[in-house]
C-alpha atoms as a PDB file:
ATOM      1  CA  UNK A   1      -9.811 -66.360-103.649  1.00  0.00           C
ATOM      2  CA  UNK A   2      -8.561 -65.389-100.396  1.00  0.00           C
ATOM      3  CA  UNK A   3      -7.541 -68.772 -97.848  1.00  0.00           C
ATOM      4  CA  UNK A   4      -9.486 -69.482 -94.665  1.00  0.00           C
ATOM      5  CA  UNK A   5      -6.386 -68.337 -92.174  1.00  0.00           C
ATOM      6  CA  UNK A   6      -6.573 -64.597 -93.995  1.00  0.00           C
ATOM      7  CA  UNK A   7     -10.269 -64.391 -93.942  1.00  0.00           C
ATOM      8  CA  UNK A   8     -10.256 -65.090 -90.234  1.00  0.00           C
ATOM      9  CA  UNK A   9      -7.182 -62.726 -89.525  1.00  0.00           C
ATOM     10  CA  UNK A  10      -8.858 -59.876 -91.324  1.00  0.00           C
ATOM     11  CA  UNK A  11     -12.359 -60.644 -89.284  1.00  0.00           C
ATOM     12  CA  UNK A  12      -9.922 -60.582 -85.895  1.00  0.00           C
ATOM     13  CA  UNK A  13      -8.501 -56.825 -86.665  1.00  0.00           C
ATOM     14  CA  UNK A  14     -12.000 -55.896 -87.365  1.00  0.00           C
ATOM     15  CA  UNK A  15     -13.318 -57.100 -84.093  1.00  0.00           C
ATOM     16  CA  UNK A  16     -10.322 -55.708 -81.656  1.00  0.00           C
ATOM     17  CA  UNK A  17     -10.772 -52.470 -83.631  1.00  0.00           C
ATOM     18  CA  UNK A  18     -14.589 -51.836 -83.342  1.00  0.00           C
ATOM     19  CA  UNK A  19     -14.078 -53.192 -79.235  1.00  0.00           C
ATOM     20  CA  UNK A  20     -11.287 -49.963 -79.104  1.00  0.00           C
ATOM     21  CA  UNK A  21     -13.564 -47.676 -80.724  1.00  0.00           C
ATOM     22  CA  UNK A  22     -16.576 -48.521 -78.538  1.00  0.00           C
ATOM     23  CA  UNK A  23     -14.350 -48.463 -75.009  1.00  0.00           C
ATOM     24  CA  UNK A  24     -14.962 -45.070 -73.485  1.00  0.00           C
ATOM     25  CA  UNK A  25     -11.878 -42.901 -72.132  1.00  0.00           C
ATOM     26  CA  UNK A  26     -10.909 -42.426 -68.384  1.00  0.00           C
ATOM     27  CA  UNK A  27     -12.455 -39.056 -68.623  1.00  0.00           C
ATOM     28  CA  UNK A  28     -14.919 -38.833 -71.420  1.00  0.00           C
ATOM     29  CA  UNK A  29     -17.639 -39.369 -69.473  1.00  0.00           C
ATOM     30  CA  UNK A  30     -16.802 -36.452 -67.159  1.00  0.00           C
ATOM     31  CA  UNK A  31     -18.639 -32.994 -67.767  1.00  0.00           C
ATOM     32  CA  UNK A  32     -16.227 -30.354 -69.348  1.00  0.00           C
ATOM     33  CA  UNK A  33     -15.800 -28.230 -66.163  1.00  0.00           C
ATOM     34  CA  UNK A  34     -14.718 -31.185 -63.965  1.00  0.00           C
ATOM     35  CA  UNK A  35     -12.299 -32.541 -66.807  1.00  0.00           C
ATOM     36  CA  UNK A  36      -8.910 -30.671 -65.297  1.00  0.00           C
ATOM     37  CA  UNK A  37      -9.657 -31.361 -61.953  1.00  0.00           C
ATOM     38  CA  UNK A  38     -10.089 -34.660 -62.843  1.00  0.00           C
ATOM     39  CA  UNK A  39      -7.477 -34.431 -65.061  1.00  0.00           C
ATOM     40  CA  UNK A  40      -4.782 -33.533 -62.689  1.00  0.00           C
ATOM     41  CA  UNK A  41      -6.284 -36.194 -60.327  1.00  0.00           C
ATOM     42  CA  UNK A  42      -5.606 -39.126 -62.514  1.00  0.00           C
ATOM     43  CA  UNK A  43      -1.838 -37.181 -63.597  1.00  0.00           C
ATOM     44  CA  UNK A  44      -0.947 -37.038 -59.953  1.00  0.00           C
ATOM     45  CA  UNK A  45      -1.767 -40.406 -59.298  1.00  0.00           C
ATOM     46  CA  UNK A  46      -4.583 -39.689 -56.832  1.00  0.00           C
ATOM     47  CA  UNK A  47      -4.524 -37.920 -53.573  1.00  0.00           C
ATOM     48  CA  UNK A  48      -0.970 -36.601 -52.949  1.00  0.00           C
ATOM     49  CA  UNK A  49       0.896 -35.885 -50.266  1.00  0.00           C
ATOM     50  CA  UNK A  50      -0.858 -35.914 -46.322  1.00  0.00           C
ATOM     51  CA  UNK A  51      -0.177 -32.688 -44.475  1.00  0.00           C
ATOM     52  CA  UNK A  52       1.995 -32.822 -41.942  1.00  0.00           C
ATOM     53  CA  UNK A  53       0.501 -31.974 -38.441  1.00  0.00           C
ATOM     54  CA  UNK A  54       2.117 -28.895 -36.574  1.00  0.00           C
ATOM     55  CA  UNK A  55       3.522 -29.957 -33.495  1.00  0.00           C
ATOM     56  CA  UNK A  56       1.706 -28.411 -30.384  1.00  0.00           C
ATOM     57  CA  UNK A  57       3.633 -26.147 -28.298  1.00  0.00           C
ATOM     58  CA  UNK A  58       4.753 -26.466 -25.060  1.00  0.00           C
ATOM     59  CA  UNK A  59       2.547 -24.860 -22.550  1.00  0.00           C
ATOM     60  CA  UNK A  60       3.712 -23.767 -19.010  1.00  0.00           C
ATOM     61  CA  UNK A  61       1.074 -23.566 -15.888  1.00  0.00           C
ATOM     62  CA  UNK A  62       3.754 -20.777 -14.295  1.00  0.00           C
ATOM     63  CA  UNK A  63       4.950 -17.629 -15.659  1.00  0.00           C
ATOM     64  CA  UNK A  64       8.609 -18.363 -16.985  1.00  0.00           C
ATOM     65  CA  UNK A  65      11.536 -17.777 -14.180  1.00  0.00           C
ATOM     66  CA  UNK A  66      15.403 -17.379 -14.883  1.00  0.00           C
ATOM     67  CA  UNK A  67      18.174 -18.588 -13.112  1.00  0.00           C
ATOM     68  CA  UNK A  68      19.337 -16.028 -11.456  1.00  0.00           C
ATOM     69  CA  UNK A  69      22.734 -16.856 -10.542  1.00  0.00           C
ATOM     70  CA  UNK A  70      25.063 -15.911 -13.079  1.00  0.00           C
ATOM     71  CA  UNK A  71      23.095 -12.236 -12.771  1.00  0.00           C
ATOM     72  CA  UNK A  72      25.138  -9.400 -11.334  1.00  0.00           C
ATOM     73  CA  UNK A  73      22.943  -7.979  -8.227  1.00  0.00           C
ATOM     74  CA  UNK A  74      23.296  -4.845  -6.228  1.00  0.00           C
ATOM     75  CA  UNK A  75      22.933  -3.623  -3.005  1.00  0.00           C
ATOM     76  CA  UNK A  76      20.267  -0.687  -2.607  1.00  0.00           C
ATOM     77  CA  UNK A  77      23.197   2.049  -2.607  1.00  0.00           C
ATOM     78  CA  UNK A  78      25.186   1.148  -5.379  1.00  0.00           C
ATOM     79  CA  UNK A  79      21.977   0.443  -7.328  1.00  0.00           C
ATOM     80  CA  UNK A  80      21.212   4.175  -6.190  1.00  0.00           C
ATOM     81  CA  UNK A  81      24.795   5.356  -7.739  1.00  0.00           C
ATOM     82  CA  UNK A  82      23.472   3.718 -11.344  1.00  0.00           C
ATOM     83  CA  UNK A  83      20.164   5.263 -11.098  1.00  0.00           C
ATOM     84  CA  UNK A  84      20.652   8.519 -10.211  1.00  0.00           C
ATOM     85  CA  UNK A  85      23.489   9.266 -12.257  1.00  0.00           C
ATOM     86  CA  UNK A  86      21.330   7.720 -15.503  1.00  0.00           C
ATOM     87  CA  UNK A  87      18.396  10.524 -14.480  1.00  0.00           C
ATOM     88  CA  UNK A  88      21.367  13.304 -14.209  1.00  0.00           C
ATOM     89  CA  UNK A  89      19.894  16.552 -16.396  1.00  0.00           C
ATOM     90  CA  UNK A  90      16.456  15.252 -15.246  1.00  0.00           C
ATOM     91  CA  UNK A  91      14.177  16.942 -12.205  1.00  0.00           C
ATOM     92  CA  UNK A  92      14.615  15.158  -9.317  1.00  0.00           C
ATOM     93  CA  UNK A  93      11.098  15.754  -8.877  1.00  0.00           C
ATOM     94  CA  UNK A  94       9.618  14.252 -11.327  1.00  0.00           C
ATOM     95  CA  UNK A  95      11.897  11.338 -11.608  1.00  0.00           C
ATOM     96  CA  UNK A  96      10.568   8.498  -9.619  1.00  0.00           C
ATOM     97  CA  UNK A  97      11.685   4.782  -8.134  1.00  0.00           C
ATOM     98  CA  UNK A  98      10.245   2.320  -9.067  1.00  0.00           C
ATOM     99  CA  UNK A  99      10.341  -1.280  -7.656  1.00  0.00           C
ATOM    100  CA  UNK A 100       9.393  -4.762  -9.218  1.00  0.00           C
ATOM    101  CA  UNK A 101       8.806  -7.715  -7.388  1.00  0.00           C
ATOM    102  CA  UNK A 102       8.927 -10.875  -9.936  1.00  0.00           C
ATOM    103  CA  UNK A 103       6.486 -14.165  -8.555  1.00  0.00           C
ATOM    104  CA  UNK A 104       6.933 -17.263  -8.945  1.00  0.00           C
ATOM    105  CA  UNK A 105       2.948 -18.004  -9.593  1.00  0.00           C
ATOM    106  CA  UNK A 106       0.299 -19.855 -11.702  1.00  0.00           C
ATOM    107  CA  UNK A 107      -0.867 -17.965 -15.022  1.00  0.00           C
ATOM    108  CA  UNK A 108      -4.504 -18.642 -13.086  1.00  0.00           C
ATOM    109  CA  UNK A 109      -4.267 -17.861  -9.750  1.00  0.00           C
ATOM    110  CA  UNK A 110      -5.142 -15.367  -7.820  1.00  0.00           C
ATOM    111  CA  UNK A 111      -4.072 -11.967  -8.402  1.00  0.00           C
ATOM    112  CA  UNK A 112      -3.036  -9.889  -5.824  1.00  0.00           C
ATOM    113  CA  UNK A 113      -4.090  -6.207  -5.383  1.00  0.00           C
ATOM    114  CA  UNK A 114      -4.138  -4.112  -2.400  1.00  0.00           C
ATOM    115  CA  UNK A 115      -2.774  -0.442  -1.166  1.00  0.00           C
ATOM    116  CA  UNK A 116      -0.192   0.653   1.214  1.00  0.00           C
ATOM    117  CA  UNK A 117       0.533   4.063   3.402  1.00  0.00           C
ATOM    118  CA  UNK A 118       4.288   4.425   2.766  1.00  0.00           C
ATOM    119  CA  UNK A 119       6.566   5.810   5.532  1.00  0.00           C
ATOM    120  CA  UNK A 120       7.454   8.818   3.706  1.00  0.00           C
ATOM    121  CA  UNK A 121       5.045   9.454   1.084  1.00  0.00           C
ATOM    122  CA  UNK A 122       5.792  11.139  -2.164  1.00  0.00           C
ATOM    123  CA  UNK A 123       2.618  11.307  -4.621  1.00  0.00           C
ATOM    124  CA  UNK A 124       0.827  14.792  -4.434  1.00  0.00           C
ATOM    125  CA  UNK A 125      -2.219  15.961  -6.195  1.00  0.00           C
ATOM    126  CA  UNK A 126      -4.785  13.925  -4.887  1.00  0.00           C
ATOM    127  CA  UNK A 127      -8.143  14.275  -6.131  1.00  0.00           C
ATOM    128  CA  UNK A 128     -10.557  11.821  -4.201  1.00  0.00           C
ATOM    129  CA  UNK A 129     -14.480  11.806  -5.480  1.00  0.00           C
ATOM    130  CA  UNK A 130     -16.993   9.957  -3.047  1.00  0.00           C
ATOM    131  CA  UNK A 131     -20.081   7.984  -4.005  1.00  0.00           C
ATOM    132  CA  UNK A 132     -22.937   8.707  -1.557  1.00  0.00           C
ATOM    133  CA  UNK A 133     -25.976   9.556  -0.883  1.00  0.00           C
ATOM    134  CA  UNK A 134     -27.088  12.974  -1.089  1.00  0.00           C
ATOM    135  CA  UNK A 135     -27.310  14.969   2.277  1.00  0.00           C
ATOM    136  CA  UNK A 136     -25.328  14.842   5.171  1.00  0.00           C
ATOM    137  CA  UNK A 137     -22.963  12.246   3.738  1.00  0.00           C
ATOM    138  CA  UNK A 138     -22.526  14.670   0.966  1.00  0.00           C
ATOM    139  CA  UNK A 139     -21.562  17.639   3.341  1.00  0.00           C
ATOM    140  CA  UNK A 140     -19.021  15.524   5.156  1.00  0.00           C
ATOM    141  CA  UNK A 141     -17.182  14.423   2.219  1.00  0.00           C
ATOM    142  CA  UNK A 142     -16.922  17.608   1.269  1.00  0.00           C
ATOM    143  CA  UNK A 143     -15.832  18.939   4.226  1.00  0.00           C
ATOM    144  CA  UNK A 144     -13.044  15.728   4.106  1.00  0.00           C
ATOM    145  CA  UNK A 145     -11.481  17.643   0.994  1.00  0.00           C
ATOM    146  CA  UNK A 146     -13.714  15.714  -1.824  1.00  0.00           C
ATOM    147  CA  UNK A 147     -13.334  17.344  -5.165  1.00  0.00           C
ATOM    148  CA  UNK A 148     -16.929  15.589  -5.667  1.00  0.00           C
ATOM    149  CA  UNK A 149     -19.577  13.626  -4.482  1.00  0.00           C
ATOM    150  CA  UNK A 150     -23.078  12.239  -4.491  1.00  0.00           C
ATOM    151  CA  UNK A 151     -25.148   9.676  -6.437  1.00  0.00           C
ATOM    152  CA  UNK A 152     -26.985  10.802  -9.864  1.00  0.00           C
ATOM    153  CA  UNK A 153     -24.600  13.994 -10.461  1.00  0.00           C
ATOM    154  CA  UNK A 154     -21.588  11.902 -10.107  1.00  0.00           C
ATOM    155  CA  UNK A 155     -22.448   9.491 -12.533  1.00  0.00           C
ATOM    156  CA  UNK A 156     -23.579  11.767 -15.423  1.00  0.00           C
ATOM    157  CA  UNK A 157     -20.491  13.307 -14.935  1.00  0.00           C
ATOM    158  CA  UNK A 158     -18.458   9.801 -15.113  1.00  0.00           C
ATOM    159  CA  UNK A 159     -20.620   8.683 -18.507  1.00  0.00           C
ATOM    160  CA  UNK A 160     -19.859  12.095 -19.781  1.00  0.00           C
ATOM    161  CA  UNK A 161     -16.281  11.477 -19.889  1.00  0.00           C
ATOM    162  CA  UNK A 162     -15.523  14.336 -17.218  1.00  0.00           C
ATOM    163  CA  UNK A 163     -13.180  12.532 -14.520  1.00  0.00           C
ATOM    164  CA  UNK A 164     -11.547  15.581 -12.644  1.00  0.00           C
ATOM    165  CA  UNK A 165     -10.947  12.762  -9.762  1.00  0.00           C
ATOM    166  CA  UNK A 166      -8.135   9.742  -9.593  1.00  0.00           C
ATOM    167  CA  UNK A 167      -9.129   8.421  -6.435  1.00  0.00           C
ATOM    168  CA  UNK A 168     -13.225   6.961  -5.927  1.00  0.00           C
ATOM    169  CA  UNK A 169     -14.302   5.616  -3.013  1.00  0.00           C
ATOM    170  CA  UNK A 170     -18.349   4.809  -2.524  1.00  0.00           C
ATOM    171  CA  UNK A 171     -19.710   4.610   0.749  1.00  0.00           C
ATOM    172  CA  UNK A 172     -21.512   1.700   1.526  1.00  0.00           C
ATOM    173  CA  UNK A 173     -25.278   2.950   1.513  1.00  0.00           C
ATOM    174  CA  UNK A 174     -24.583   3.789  -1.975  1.00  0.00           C
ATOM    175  CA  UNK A 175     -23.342   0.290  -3.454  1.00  0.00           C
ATOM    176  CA  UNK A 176     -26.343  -0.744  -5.094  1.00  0.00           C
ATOM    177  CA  UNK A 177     -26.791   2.403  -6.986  1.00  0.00           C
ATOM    178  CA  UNK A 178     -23.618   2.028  -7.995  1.00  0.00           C
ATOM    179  CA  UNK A 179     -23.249  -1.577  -9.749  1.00  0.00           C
ATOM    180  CA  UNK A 180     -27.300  -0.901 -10.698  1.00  0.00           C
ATOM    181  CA  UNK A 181     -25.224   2.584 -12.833  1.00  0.00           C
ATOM    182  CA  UNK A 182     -23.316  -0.089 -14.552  1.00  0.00           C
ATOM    183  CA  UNK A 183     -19.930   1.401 -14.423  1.00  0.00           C
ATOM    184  CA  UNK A 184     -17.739  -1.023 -14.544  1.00  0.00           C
ATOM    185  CA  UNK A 185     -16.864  -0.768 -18.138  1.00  0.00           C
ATOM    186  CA  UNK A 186     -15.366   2.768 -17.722  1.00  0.00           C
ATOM    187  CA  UNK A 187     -14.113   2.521 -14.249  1.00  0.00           C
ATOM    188  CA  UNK A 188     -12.492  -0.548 -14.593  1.00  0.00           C
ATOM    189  CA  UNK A 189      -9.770   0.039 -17.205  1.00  0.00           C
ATOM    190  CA  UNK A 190      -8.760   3.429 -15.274  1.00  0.00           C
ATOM    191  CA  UNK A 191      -8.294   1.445 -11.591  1.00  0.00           C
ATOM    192  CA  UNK A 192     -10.733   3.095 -10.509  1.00  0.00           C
ATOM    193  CA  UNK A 193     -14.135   0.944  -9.271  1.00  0.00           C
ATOM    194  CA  UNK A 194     -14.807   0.861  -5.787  1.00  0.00           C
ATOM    195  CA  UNK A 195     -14.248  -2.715  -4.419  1.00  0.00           C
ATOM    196  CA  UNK A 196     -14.534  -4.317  -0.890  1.00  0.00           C
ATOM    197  CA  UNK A 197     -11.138  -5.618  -1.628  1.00  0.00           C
ATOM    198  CA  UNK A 198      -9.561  -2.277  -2.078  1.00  0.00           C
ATOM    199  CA  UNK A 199     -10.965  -1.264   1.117  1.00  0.00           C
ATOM    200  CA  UNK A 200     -12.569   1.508  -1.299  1.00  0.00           C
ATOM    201  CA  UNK A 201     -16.126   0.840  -0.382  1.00  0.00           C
ATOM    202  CA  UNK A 202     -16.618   2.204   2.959  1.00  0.00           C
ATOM    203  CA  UNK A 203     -19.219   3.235   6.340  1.00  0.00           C
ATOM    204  CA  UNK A 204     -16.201   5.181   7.941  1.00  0.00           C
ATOM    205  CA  UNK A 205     -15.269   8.269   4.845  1.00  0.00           C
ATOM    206  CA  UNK A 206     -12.940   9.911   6.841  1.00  0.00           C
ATOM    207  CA  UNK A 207     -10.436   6.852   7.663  1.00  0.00           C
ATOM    208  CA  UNK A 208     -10.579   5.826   4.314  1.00  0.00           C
ATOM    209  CA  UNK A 209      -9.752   9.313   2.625  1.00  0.00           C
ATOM    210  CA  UNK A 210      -7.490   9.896   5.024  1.00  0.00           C
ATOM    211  CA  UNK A 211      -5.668   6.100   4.377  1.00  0.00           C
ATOM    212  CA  UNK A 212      -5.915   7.304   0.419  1.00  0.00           C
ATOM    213  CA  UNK A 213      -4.085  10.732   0.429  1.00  0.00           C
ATOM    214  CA  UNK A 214      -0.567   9.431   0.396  1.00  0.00           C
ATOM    215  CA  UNK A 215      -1.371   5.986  -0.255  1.00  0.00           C
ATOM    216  CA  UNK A 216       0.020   3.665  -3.431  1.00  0.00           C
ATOM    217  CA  UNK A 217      -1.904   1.043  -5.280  1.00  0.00           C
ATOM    218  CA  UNK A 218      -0.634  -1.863  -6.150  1.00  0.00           C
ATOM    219  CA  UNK A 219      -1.654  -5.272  -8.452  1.00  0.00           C
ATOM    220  CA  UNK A 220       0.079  -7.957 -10.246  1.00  0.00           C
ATOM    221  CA  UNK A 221       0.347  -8.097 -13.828  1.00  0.00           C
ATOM    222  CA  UNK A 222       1.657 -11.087 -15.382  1.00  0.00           C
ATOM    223  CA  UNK A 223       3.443 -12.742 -12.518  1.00  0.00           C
ATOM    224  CA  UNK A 224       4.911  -9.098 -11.364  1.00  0.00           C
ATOM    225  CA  UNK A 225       3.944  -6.733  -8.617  1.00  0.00           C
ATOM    226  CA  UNK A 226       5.692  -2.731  -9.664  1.00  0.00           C
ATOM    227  CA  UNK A 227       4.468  -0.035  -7.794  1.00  0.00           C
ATOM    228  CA  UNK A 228       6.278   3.568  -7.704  1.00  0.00           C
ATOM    229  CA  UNK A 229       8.464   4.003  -4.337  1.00  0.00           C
ATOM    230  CA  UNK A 230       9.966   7.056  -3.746  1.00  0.00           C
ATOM    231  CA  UNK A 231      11.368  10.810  -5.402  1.00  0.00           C
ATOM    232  CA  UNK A 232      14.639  10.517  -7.052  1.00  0.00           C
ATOM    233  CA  UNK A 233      15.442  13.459  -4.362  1.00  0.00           C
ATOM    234  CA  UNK A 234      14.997  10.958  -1.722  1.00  0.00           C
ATOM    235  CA  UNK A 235      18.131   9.590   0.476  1.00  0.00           C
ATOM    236  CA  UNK A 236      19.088   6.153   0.875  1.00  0.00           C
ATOM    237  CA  UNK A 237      17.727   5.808   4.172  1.00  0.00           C
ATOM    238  CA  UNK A 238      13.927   7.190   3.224  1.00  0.00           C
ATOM    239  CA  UNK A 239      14.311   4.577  -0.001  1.00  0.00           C
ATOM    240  CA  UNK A 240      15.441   1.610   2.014  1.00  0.00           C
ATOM    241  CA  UNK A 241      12.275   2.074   4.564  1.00  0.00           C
ATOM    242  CA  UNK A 242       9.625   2.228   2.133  1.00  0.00           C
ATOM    243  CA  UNK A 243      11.118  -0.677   0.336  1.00  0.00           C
ATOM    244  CA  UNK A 244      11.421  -2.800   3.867  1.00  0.00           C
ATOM    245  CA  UNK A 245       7.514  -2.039   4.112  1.00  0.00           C
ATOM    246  CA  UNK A 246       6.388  -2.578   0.816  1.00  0.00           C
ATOM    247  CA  UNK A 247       8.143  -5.839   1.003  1.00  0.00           C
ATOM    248  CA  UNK A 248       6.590  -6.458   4.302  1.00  0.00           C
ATOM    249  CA  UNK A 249       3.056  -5.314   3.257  1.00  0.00           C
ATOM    250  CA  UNK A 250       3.459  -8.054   0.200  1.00  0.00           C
ATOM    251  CA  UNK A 251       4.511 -10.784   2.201  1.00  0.00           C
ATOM    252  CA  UNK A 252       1.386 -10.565   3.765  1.00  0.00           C
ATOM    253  CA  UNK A 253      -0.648 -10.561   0.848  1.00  0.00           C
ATOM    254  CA  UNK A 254       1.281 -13.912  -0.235  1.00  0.00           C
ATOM    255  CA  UNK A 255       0.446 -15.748   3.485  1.00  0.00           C
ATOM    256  CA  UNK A 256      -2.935 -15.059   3.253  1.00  0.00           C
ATOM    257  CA  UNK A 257      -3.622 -17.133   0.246  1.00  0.00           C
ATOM    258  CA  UNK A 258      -4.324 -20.647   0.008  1.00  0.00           C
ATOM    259  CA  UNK A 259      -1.412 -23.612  -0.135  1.00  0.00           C
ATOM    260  CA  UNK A 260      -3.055 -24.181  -4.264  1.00  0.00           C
ATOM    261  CA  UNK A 261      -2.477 -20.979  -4.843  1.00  0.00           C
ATOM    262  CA  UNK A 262       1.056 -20.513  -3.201  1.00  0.00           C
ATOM    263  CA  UNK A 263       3.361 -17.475  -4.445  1.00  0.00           C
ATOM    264  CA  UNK A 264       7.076 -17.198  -3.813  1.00  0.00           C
ATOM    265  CA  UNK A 265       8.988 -13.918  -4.276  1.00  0.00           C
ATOM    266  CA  UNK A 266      11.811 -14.598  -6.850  1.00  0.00           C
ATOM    267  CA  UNK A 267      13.647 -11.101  -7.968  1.00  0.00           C
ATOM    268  CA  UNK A 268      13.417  -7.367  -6.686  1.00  0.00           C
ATOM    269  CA  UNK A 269      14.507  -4.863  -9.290  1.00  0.00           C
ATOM    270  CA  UNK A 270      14.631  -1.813  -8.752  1.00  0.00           C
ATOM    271  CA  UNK A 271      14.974   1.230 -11.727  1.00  0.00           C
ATOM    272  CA  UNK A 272      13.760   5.196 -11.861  1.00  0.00           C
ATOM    273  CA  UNK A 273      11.698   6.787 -14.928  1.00  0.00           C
ATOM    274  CA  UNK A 274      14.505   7.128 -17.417  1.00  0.00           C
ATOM    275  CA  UNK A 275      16.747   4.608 -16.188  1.00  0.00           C
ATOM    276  CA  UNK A 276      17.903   1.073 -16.123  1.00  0.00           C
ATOM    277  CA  UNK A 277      16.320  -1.504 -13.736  1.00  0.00           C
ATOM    278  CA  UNK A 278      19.053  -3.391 -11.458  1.00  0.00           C
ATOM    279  CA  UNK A 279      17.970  -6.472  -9.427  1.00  0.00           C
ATOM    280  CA  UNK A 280      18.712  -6.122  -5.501  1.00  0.00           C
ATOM    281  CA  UNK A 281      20.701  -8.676  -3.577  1.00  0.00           C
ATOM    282  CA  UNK A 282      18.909  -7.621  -0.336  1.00  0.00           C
ATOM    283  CA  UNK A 283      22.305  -5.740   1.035  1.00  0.00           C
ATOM    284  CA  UNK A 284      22.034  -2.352   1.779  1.00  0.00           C
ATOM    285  CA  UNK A 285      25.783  -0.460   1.956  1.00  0.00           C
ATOM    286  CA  UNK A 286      27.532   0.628  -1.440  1.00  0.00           C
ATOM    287  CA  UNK A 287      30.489  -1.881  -1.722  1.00  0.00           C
ATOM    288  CA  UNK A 288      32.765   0.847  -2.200  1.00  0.00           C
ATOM    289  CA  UNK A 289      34.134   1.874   0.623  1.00  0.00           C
ATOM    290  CA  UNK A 290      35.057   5.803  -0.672  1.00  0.00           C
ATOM    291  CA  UNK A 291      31.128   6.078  -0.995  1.00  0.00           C
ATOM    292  CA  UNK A 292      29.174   6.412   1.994  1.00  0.00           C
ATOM    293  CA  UNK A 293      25.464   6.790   2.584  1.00  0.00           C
ATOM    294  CA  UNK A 294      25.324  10.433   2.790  1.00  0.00           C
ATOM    295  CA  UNK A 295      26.927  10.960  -0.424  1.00  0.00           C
ATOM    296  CA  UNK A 296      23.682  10.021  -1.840  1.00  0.00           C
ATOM    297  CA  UNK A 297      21.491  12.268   0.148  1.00  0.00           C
ATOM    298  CA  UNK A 298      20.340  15.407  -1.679  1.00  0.00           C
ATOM    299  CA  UNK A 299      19.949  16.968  -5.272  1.00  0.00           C
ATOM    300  CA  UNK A 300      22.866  15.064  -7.594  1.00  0.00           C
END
């Protein structure tokens, strides 16, 4: 006959083992197709590792300027020497300068945009169209040299894709037909919408075609003015003018804004179609003294 101490060990083992048996496990009473989520949950010991947050960048009200110091700069002439002798094999027709003014401006400010009459004029080809009413206004623009003009035809023509023109102008009778046309959308992207700024709409067409043939357009992009400024075939002299009155013409542009909307000319650089671009140091006379001014005149 089993004692009293083994009959209440054996009842003991009995009782931890049915308590075991009954005890559900961490994850039995998860459905089936949450079990390895769960699962991995539980291995991992819950939640993991926080994501570290990217660290904003830096952002800059002004376009970015360079110190310009350590930068070799050349005087208009021996910036010419480079140029010309990089476009050698070239036509020195249909080589061009080109200058670049770089700003120091606000990524929001105002952008300027306006058009100058250069001393000695270079661009040919011309093709002006005028917006007007049709009639006498018609007539007279025609007479001016238009390659077309009036209202309805002109702007079938422009929806139709057939631009024979690169110059528009719209006389001023005619500017509510034209933004009711809705234009803006091709006109735009080509430079080409008529705009009180751009002096392009008009009461007086034969000033302002006459101010277009030979005229350059120009507008900042991204903190930099670059308009075309002379023939490769032109002399140092003819360059250095139409440079001293773009300059001028853009300095003007600058005083007439507001102080919140200040600009400050930082760089000129100057570079042709297939060539380099130098920056300027404002001089004008090639530092070598073997090379004078007339040595640059002419075909290369």
């Amino acid at each position: 006959m089993a004692s009293t101490s083994q009959c209440l060990a054996s009842l003991a083992r009995f009782s931890l083992s049915a308590t075991s048996a009954a005890r559900p496990s961490a994850v039995s009473w998860i459905p089936t197709f949450f079990a390895p989520v769960v699962a991995t949950r539980y291995a991992s010991g819950g939640g993991g590792q926080k994501k570290k947050t990217a660290k904003k960048k830096k952002t800059y009200k002004t376009f970015r300027s360079y110190d310009l110091t350590p930068m070799e700069q050349m005087s208009l002439c021996d910036a010419m020497r480079v140029l010309r002798a990089s476009e050698a094999g070239y036509s020195p027709i249909s080589s061009k300068y080109e200058v670049a003014v770089k700003l120091r401006t606000q990524k929001n400010g105002t952008v300027i945009r306006n058009r100058i009459r250069l001393p000695f004029p270079f661009q040919t080809g011309t093709r002006i169209a005028v917006i007007c009413p049709e009639g006498p206004l018609t007539a007279e623009a025609r007479e001016l040299g238009a390659v077309e003009a009036g209202e309805e035809s002109l702007f079938e023509n422009i929806r139709a894709g057939n631009i024979t023109f690169n110059k528009l102008i719209c006389h001023a009778e005619s500017e509510a037909a034209l933004k009711k046309a809705n234009l803006g959308k091709i006109l735009g992207p080509k430079g080409l919408m008529p705009s009180a700024k751009t002096r392009t709409i008009t009461n007086n067409l034969k000033q302002t075609m006459h101010d277009l043939v030979g005229a350059e357009e120009y507008r900042e992009r991204g903190g930099v003015v670059r308009m075309p400024i002379a023939q490769l075939s032109f002399g140092p002299n003819q360059l250095a003018e139409n440079v001293k009155t773009f300059m001028e013409h853009l300095k003007n542009d600058i005083n007439e804004l507001d102080d919140q909307q200040a600009k400050r000319i930082e760089e000129v650089v100057l570079s042709t179609t297939h060539g380099p671009g130098l920056s300027l140091n404002g001089k004008f006379l090639p530092t070598d003294e073997k090379i004078t001014v007339h040595d640059l005149e002419g075909p290369m």
